[in-house]
PDB file of N, CA and C in Angstrom:
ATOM      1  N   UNK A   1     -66.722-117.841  26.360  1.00  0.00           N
ATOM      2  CA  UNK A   1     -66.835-119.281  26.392  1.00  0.00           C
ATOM      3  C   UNK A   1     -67.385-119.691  27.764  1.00  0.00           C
ATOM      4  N   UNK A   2     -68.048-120.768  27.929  1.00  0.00           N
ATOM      5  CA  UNK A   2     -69.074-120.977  29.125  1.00  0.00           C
ATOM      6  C   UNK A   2     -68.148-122.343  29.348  1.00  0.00           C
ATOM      7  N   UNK A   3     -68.437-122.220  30.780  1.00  0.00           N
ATOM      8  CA  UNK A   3     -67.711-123.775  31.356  1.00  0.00           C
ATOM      9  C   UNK A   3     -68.727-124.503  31.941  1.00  0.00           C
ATOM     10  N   UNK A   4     -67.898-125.427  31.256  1.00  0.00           N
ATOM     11  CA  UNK A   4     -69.321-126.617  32.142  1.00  0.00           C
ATOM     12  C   UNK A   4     -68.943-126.701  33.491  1.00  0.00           C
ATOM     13  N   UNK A   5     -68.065-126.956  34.093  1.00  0.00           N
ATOM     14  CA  UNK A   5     -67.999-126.971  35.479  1.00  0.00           C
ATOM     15  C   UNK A   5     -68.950-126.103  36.338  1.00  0.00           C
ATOM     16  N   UNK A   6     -69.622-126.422  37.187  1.00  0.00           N
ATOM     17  CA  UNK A   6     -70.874-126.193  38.265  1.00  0.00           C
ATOM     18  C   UNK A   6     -69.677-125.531  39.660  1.00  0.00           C
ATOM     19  N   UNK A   7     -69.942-124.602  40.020  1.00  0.00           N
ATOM     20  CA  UNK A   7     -69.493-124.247  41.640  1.00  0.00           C
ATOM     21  C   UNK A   7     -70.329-124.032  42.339  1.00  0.00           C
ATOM     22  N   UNK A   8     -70.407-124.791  43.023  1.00  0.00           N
ATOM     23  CA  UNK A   8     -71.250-124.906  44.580  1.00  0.00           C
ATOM     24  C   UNK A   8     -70.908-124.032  45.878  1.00  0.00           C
ATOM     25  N   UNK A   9     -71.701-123.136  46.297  1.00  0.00           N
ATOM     26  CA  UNK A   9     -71.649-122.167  47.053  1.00  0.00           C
ATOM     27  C   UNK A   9     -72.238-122.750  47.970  1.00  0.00           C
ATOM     28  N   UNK A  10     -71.237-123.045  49.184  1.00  0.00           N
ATOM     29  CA  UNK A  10     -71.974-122.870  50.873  1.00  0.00           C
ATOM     30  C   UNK A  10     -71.981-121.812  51.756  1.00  0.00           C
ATOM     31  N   UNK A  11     -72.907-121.486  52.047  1.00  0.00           N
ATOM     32  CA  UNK A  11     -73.306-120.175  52.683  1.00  0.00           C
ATOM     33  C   UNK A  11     -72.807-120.903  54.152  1.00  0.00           C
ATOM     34  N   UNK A  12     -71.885-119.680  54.720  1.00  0.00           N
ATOM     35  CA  UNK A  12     -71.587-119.816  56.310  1.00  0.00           C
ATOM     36  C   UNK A  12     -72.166-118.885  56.701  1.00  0.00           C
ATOM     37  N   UNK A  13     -72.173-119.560  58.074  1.00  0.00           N
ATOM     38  CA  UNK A  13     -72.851-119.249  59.063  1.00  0.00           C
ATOM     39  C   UNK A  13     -72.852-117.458  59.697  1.00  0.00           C
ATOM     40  N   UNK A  14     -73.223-116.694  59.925  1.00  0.00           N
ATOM     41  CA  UNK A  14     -72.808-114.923  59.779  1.00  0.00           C
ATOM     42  C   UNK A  14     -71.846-115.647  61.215  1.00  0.00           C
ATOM     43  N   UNK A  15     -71.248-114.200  60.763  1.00  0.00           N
ATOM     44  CA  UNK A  15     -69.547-113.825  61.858  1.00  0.00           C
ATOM     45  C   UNK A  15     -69.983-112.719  62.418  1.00  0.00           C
ATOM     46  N   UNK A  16     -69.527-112.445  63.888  1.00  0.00           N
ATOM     47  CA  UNK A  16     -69.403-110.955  64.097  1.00  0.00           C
ATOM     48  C   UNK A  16     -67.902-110.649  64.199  1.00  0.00           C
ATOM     49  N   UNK A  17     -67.949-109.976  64.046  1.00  0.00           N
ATOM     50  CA  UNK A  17     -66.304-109.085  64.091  1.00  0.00           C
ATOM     51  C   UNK A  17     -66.283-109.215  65.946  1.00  0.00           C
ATOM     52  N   UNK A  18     -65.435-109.542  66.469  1.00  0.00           N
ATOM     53  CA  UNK A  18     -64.834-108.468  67.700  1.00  0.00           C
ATOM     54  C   UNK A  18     -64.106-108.694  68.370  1.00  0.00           C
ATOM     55  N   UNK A  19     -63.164-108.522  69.474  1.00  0.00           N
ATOM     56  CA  UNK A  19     -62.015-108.181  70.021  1.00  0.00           C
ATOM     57  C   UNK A  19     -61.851-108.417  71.501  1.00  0.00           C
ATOM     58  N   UNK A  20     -61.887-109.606  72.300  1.00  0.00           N
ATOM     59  CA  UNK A  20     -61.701-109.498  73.438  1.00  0.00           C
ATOM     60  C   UNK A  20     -60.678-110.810  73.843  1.00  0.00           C
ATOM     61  N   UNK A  21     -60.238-110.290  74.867  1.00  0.00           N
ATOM     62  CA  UNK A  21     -59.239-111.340  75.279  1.00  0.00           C
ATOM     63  C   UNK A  21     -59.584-112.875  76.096  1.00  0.00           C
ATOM     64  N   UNK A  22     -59.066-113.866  75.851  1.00  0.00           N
ATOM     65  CA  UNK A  22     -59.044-115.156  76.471  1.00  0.00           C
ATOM     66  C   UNK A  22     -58.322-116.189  77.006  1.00  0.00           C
ATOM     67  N   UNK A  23     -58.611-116.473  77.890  1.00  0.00           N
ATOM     68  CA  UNK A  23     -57.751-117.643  78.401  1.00  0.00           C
ATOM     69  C   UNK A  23     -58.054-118.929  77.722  1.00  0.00           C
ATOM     70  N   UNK A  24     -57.091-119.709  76.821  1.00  0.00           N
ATOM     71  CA  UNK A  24     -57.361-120.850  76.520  1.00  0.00           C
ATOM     72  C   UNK A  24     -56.512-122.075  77.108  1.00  0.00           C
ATOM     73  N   UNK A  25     -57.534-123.264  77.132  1.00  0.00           N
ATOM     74  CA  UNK A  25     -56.908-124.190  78.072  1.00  0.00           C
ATOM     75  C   UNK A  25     -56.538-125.472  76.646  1.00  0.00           C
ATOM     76  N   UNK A  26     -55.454-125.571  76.564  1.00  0.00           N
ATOM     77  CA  UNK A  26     -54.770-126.828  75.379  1.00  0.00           C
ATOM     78  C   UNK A  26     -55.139-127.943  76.256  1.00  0.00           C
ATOM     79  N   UNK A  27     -54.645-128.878  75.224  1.00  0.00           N
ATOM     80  CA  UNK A  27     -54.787-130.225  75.968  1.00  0.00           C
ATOM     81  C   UNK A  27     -53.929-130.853  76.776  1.00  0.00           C
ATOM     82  N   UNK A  28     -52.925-129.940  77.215  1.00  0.00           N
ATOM     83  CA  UNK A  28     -52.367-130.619  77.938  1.00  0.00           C
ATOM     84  C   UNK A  28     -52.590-129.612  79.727  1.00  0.00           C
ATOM     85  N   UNK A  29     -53.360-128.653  79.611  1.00  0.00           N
ATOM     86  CA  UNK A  29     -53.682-128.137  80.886  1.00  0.00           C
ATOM     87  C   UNK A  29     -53.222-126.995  80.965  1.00  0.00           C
ATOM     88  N   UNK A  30     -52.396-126.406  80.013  1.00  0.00           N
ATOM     89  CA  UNK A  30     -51.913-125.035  79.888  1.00  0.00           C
ATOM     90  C   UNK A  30     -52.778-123.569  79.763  1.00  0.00           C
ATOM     91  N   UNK A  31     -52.580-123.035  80.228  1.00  0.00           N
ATOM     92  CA  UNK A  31     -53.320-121.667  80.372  1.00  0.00           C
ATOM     93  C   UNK A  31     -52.437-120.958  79.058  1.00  0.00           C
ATOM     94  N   UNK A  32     -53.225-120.115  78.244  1.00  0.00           N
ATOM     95  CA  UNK A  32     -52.573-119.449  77.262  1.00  0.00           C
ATOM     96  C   UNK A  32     -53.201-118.284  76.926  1.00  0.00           C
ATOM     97  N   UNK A  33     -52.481-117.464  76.450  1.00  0.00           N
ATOM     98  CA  UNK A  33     -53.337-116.267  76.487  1.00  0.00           C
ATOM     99  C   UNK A  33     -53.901-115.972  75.332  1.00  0.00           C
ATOM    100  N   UNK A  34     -55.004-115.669  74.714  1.00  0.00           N
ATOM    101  CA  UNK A  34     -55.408-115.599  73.085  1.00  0.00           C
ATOM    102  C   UNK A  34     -56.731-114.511  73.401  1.00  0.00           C
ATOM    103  N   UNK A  35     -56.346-114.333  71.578  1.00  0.00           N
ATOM    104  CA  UNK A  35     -57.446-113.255  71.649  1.00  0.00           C
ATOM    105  C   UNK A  35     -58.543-113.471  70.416  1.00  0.00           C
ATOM    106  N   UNK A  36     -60.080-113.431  70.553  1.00  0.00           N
ATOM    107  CA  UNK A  36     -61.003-113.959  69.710  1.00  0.00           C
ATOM    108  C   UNK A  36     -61.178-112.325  68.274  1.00  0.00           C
ATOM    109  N   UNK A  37     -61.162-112.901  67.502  1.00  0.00           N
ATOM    110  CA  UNK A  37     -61.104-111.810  66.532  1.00  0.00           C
ATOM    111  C   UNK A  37     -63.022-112.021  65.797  1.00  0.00           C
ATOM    112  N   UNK A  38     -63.276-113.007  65.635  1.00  0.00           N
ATOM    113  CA  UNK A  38     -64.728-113.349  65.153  1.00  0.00           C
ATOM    114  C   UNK A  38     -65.346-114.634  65.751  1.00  0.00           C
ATOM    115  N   UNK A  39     -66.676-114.484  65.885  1.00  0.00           N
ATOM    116  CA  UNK A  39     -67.420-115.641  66.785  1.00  0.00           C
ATOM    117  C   UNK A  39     -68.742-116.006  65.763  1.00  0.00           C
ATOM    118  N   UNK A  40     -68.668-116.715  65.569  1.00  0.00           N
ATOM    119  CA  UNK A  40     -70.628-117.021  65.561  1.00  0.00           C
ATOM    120  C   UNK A  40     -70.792-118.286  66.307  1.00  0.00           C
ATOM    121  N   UNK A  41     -72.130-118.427  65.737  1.00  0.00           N
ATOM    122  CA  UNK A  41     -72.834-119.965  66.142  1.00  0.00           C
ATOM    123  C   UNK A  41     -72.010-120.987  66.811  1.00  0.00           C
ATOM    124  N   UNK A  42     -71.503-121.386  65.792  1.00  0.00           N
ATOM    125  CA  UNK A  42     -70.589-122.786  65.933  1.00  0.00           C
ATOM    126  C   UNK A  42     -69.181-122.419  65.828  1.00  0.00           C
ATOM    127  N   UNK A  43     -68.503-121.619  65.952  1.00  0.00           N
ATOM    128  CA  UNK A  43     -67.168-121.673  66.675  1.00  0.00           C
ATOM    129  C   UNK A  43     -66.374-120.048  66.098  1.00  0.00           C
ATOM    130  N   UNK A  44     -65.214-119.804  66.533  1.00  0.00           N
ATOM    131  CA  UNK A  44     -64.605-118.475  66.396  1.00  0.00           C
ATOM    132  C   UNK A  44     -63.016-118.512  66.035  1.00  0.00           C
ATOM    133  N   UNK A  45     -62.815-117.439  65.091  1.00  0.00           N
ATOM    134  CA  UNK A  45     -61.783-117.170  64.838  1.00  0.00           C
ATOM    135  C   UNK A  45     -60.727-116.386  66.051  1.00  0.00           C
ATOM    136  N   UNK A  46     -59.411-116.784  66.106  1.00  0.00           N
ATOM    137  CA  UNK A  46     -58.170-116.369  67.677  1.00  0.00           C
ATOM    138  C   UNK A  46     -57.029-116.801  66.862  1.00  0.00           C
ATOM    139  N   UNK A  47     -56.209-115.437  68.178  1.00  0.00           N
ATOM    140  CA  UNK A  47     -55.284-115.620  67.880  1.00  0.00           C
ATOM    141  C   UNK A  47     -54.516-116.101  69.421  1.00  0.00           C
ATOM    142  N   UNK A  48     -53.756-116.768  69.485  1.00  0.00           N
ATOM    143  CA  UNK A  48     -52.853-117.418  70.776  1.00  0.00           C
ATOM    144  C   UNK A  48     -51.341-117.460  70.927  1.00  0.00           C
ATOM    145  N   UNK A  49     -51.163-116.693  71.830  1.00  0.00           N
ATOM    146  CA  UNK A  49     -49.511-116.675  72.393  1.00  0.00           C
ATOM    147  C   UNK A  49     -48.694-117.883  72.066  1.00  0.00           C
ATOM    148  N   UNK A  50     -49.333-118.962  71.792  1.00  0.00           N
ATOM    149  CA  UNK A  50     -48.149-120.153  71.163  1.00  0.00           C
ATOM    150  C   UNK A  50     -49.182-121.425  69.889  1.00  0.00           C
ATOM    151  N   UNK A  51     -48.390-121.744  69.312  1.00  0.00           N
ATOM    152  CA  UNK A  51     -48.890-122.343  68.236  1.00  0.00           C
ATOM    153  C   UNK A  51     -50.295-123.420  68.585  1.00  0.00           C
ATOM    154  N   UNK A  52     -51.423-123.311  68.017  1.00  0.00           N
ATOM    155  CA  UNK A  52     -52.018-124.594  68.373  1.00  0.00           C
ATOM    156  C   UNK A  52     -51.990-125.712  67.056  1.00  0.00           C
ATOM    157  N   UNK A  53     -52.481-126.868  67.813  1.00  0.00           N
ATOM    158  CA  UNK A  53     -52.587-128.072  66.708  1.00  0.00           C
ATOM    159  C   UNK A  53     -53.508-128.381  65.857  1.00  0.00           C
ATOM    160  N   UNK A  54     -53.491-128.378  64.554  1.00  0.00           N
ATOM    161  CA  UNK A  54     -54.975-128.741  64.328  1.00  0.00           C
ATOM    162  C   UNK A  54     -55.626-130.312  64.827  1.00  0.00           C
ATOM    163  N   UNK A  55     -56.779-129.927  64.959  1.00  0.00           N
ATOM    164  CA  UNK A  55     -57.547-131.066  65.661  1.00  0.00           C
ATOM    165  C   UNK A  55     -57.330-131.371  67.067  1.00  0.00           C
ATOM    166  N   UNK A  56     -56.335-129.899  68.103  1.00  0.00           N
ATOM    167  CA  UNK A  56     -56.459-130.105  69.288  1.00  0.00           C
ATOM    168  C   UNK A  56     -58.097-129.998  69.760  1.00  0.00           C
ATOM    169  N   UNK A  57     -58.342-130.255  71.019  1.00  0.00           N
ATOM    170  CA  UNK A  57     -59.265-129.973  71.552  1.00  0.00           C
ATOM    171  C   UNK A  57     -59.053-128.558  72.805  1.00  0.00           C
ATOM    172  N   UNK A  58     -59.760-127.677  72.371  1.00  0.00           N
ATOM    173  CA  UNK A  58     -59.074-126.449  73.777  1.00  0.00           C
ATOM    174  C   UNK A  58     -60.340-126.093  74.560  1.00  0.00           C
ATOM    175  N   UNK A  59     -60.169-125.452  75.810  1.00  0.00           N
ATOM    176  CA  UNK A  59     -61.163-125.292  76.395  1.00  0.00           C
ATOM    177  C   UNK A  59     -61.061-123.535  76.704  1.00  0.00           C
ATOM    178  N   UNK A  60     -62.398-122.861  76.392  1.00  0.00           N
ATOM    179  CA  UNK A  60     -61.955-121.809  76.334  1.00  0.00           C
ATOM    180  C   UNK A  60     -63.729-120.717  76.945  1.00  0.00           C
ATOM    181  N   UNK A  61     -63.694-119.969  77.741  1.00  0.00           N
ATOM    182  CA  UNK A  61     -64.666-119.471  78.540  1.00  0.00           C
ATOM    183  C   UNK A  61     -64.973-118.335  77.712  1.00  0.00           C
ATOM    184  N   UNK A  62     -66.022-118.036  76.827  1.00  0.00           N
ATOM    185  CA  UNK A  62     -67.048-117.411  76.022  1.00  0.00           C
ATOM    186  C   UNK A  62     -67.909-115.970  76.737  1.00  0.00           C
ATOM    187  N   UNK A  63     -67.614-115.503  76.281  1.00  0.00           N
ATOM    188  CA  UNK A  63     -69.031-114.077  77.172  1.00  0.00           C
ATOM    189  C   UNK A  63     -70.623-114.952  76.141  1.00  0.00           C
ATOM    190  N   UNK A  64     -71.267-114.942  77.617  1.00  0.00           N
ATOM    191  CA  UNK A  64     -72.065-115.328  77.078  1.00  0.00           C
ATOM    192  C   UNK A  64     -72.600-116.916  77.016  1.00  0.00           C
ATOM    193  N   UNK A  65     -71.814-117.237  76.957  1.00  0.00           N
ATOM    194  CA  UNK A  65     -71.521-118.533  76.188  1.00  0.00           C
ATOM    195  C   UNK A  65     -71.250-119.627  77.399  1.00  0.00           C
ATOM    196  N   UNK A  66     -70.311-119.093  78.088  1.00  0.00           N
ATOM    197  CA  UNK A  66     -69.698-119.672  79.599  1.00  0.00           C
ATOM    198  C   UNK A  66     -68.335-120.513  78.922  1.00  0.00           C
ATOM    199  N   UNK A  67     -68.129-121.603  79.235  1.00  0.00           N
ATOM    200  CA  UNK A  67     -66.916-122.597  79.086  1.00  0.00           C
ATOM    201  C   UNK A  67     -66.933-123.635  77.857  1.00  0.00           C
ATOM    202  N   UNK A  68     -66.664-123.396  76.687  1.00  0.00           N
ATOM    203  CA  UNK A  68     -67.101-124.691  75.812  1.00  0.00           C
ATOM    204  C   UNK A  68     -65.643-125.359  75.596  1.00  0.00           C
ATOM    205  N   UNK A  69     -66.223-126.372  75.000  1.00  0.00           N
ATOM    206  CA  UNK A  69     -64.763-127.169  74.305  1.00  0.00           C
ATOM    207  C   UNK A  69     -64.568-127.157  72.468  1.00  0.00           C
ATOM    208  N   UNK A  70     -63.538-126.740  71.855  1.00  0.00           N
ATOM    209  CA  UNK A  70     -63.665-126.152  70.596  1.00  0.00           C
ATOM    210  C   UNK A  70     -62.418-127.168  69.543  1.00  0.00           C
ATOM    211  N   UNK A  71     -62.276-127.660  69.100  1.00  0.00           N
ATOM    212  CA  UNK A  71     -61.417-128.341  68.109  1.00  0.00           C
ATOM    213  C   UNK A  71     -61.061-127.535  66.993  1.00  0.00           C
ATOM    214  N   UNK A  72     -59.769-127.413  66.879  1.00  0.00           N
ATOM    215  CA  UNK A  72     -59.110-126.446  65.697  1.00  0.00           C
ATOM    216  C   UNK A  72     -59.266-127.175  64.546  1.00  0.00           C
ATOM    217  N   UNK A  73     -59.981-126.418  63.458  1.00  0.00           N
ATOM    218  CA  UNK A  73     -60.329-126.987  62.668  1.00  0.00           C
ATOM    219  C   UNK A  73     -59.242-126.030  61.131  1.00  0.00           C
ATOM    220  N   UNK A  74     -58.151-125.391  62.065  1.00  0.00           N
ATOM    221  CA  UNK A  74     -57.216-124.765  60.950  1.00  0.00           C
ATOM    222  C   UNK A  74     -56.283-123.796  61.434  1.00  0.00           C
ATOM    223  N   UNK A  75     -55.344-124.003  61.147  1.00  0.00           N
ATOM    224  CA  UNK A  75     -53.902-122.875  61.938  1.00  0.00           C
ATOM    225  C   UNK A  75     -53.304-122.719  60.826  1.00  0.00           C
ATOM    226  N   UNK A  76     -52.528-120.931  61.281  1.00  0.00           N
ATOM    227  CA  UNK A  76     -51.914-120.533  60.148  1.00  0.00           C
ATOM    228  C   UNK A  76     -50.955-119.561  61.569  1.00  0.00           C
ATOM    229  N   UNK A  77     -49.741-120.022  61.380  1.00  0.00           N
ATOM    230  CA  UNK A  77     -48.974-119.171  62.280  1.00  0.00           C
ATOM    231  C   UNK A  77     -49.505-119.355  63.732  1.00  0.00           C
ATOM    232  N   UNK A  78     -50.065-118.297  64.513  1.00  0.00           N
ATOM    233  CA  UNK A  78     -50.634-118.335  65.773  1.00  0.00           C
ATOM    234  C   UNK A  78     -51.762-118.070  65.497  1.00  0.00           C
ATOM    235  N   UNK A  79     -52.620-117.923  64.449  1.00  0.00           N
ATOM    236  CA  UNK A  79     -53.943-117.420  64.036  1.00  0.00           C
ATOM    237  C   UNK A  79     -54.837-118.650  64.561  1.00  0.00           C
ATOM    238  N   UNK A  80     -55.950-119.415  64.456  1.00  0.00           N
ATOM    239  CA  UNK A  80     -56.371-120.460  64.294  1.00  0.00           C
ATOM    240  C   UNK A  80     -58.430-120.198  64.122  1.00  0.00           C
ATOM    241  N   UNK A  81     -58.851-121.028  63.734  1.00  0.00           N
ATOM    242  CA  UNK A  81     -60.122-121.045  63.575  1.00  0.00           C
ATOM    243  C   UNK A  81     -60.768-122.947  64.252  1.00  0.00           C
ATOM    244  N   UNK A  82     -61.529-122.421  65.038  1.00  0.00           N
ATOM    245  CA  UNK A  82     -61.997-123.297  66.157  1.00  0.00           C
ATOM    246  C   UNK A  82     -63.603-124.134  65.727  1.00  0.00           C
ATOM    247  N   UNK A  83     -63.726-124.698  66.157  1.00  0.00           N
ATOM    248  CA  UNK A  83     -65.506-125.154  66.011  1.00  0.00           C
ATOM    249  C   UNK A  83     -65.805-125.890  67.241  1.00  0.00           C
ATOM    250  N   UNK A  84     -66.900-125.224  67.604  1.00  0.00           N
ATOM    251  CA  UNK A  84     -67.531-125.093  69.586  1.00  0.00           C
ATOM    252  C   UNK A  84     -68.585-126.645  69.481  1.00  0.00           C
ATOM    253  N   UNK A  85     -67.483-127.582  70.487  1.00  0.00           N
ATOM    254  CA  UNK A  85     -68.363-128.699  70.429  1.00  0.00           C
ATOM    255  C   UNK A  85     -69.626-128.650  71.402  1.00  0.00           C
ATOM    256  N   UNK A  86     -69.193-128.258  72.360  1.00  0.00           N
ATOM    257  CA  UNK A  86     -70.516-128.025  73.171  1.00  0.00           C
ATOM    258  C   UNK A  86     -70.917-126.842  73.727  1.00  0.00           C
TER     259      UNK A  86
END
């Protein structure tokens, strides 16, 4: 039996896998320690020594990349997934 319902596929952006450690700065000025598990383009998957908020803003220094500012755009435990505003 065929469904009418249509699913719409958005292609993201490629990920790389990888593993290095970071200092992230919350919004309130705190140094925290986290670690980036996947990066691309527009922002990266981490994990962080204490819970973040969604829709904080964190500031966090990139190889490569230098210092951006990133808004959590999803937390699960200490896990979180970010998107790099500038």
């Amino acid at each position: 039996m065929k469904s009418n319902l249509a699913i719409a596929h958005v292609a993201r952006a490629p990920r790389w896998e990888c593993d290095f450690d970071v200092v992230i700065v919350d919004e309130i000025g705190r140094d925290l320690i986290g670690r980036v598990a996947n990066i691309s383009e527009g922002g990266f998957m981490a994990e962080c020594e204490e819970k973040v908020r969604l829709h904080e803003i964190l500031k966090v220094t990139l190889p490569g990349r230098g210092l951006v500012r990133a808004e959590v755009r999803w937390a699960a435990g200490r896990r979180f997934g970010a998107m790099i505003l500038d």
